[in-house]
N, C-alpha and C. Protein backbone atom coordinates (compact mmCIF):
# COMPACT_ATOMS: atom_id res chain seq x y z
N UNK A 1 0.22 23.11 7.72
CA UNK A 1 0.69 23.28 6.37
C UNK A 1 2.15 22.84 6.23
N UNK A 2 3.31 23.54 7.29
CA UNK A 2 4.23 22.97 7.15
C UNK A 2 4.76 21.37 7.67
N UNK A 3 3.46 20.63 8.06
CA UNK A 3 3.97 19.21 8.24
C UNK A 3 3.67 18.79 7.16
N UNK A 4 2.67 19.31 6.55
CA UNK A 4 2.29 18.64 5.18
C UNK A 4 3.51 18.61 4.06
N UNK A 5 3.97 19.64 3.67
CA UNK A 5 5.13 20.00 3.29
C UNK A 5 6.07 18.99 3.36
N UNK A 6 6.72 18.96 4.68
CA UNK A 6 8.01 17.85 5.44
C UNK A 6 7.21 16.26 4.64
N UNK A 7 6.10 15.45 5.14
CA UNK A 7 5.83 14.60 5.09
C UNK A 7 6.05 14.32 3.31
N UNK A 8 5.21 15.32 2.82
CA UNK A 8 5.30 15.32 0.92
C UNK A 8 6.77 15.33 0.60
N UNK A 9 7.70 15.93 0.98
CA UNK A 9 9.18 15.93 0.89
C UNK A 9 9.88 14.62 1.03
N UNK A 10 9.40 14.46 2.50
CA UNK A 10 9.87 12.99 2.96
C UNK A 10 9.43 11.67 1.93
N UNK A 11 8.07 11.68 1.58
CA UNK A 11 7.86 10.94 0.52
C UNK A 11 8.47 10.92 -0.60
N UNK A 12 8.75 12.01 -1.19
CA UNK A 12 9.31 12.33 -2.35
C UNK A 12 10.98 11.96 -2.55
N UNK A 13 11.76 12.14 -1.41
CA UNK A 13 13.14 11.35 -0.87
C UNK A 13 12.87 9.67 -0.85
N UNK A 14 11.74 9.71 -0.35
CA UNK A 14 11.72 7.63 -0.41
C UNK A 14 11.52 7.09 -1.41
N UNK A 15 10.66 7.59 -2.51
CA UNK A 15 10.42 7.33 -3.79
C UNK A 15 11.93 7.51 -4.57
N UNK A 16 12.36 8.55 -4.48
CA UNK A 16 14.08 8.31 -5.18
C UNK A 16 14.75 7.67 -4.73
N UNK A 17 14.98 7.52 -3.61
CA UNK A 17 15.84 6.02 -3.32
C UNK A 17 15.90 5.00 -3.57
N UNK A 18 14.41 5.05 -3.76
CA UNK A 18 13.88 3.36 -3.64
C UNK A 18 13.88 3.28 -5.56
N UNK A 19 13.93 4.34 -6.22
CA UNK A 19 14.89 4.42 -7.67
C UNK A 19 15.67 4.08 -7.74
N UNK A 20 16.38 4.79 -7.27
CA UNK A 20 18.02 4.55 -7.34
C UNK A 20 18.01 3.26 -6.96
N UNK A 21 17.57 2.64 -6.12
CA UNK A 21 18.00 0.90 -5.70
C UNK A 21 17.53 0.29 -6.64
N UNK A 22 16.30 0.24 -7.10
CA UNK A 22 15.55 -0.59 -8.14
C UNK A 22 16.57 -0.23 -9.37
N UNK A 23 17.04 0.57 -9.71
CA UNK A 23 17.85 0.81 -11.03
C UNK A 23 19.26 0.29 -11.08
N UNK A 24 19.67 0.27 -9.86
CA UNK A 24 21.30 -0.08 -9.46
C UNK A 24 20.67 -1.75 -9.39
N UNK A 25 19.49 -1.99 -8.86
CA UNK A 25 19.37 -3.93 -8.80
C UNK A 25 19.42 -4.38 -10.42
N UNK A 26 19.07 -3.37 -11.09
CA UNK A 26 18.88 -4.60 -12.59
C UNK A 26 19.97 -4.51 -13.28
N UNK A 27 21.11 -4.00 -13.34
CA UNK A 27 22.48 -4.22 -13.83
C UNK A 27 22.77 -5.47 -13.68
N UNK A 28 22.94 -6.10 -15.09
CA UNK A 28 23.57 -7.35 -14.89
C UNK A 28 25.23 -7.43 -15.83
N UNK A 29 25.31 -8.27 -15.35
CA UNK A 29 27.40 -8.62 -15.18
C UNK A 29 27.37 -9.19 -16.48
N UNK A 30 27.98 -9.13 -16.93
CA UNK A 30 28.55 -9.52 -18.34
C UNK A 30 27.95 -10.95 -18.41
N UNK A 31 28.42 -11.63 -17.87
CA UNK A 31 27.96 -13.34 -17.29
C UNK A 31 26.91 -13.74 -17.18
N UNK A 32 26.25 -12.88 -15.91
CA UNK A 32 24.75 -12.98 -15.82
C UNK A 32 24.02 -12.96 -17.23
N UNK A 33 24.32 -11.80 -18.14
CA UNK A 33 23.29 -11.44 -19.73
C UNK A 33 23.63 -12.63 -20.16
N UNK A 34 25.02 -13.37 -20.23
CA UNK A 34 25.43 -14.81 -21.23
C UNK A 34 24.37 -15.88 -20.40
N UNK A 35 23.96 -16.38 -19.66
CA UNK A 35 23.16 -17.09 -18.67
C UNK A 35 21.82 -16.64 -19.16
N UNK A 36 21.48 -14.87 -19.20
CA UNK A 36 20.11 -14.82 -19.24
C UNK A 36 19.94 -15.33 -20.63
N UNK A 37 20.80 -14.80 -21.80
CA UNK A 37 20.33 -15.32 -23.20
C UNK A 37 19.80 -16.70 -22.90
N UNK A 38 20.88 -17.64 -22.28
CA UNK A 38 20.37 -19.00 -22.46
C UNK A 38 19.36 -19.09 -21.75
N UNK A 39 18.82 -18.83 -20.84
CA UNK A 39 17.74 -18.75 -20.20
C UNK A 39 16.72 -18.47 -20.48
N UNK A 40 16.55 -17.41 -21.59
CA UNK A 40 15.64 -16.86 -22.84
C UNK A 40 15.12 -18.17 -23.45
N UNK A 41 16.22 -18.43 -24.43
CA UNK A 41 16.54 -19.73 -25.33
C UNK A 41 15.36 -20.71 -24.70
N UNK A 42 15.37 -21.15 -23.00
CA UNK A 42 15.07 -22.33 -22.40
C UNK A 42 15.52 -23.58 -22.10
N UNK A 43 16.95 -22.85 -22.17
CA UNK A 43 17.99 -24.10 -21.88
C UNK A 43 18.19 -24.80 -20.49
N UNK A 44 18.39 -25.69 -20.01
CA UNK A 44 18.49 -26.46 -18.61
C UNK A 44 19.43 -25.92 -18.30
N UNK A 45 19.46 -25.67 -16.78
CA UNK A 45 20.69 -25.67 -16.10
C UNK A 45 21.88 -26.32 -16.16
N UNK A 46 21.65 -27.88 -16.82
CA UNK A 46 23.17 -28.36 -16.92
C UNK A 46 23.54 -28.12 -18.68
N UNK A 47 22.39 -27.88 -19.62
CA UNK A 47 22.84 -27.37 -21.07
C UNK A 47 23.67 -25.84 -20.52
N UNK A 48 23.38 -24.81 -19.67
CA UNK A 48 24.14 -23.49 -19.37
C UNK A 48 25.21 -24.20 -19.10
N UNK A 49 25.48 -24.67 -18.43
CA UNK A 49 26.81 -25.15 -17.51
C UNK A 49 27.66 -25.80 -18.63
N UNK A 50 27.00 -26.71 -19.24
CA UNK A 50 27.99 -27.10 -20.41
C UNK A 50 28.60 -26.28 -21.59
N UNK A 51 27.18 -24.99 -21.65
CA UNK A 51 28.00 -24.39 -22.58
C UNK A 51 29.27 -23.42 -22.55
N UNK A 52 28.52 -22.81 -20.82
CA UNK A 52 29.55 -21.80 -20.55
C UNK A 52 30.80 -22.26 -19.95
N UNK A 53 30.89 -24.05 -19.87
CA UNK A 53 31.89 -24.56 -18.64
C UNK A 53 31.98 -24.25 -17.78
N UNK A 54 30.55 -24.07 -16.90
CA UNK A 54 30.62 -24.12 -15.34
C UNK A 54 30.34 -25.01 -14.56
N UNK A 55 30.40 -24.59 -13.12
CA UNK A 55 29.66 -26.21 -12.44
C UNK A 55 28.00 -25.61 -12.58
N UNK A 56 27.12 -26.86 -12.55
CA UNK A 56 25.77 -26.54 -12.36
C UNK A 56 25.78 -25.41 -11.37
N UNK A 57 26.27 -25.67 -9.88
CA UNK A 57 26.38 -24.48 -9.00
C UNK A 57 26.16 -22.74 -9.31
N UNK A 58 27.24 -22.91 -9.51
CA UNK A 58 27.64 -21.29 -10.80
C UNK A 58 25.83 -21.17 -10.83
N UNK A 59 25.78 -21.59 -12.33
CA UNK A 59 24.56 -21.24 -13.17
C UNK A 59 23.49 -21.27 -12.03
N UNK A 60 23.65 -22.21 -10.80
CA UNK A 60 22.54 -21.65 -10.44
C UNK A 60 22.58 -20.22 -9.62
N UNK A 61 23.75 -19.69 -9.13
CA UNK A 61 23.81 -18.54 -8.28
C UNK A 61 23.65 -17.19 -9.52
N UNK A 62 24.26 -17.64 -10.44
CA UNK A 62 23.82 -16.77 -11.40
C UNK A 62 22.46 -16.64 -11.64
N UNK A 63 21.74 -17.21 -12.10
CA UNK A 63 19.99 -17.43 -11.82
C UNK A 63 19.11 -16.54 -11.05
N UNK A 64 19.89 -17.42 -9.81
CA UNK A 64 19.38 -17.04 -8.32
C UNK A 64 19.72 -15.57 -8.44
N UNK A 65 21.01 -14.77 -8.78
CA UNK A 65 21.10 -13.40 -8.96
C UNK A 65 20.30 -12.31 -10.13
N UNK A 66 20.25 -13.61 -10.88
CA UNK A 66 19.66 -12.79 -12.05
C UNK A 66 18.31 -12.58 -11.72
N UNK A 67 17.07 -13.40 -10.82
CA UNK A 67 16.10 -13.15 -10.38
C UNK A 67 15.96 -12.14 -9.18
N UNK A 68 17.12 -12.13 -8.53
CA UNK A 68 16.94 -11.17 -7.45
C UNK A 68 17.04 -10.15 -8.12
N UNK A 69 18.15 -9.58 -9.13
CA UNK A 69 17.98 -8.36 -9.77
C UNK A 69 17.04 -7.71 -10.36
N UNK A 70 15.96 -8.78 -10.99
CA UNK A 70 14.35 -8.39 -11.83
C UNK A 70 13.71 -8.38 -10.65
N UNK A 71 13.90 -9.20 -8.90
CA UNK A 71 12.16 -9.72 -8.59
C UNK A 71 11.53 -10.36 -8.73
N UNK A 72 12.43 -11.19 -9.44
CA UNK A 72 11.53 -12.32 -10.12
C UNK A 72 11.10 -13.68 -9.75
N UNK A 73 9.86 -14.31 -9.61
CA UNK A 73 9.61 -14.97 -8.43
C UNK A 73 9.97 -16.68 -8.90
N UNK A 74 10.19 -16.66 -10.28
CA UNK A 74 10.70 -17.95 -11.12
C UNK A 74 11.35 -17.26 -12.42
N UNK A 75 12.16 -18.73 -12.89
CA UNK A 75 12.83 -18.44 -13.98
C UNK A 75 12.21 -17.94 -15.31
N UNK A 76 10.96 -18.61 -15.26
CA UNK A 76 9.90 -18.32 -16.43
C UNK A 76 9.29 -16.81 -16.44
N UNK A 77 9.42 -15.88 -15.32
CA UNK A 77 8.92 -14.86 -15.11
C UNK A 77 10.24 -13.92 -15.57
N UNK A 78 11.00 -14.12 -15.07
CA UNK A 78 12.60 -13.51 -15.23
C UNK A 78 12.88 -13.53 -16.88
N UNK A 79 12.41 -14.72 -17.21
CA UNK A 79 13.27 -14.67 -19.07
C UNK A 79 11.95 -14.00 -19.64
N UNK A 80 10.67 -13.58 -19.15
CA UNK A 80 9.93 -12.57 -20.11
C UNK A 80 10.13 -11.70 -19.63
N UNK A 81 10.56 -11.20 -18.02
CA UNK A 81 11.18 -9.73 -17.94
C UNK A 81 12.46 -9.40 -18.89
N UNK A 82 13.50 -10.52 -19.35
CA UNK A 82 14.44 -9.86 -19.73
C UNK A 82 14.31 -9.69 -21.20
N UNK A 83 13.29 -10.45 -21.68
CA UNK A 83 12.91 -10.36 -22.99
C UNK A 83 12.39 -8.92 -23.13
N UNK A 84 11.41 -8.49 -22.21
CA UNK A 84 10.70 -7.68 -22.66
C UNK A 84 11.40 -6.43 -22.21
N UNK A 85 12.32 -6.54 -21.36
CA UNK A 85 13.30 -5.07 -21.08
C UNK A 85 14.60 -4.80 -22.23
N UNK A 86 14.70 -6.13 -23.02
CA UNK A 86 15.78 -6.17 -23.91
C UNK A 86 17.09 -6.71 -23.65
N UNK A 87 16.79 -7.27 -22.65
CA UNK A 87 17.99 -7.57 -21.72
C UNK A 87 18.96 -8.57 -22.69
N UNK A 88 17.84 -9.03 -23.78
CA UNK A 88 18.82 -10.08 -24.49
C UNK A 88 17.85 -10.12 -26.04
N UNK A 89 18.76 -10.18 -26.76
CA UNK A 89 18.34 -10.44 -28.55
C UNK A 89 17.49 -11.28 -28.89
C-alpha cells in the first residue's frame, strides 16, 4: 500500500514539472510574437527580414525558437498553434 502511495506521488511530482516546463517553453519574447504575426500572415522568410530589418539568419533562429517553444514540427503547424492559442490577432 505504501509503495503504491510513493509511486502515485512520484507520478504526480513528474506530471508538475513536466508543467511547469511545458508552460515556461511557450513564452515568447517580444520579437519572437512580431515574427509569429508575420508568420501567421504567411510571409517568407526574407519578406520577415525585410520588414523587421534583420538578416534572413535572425528570422530563422527566431522560427527555429518559436517552434521549439510550441513543438512544433513545421512552420505551418506552429502558425495554427499560435493562431489557435492567441498568440497573435
Amino acid at each position: 500500500m505504501k509503495n503504491n502511495q510513493n509511486n502515485q506521488s512520484n507520478q504526480n511530482n513528474q506530471r508538475c514539472q513536466e508543467n511547469q516546463r511545458n508552460e515556461g517553453r511557450k513564452e515568447l519574447t517580444q520579437r519572437e510574437r512580431e515574427v509569429a504575426e508575420l508568420l501567421v500572415k504567411g510571409c517568407s522568410n526574407s519578406e520577415m527580414a525585410e520588414v523587421l530589418m534583420v538578416t534572413l539568419s535572425t528570422i530563422k533562429a527566431h522560427i527555429r525558437e518559436i517552434m521549439r517553444k510550441l513543438n512544433a514540427k513545421n512552420r505551418v503547424i506552429a502558425a495554427v498553434m499560435l493562431t489557435e492559442a492567441k498568440y497573435v490577432n
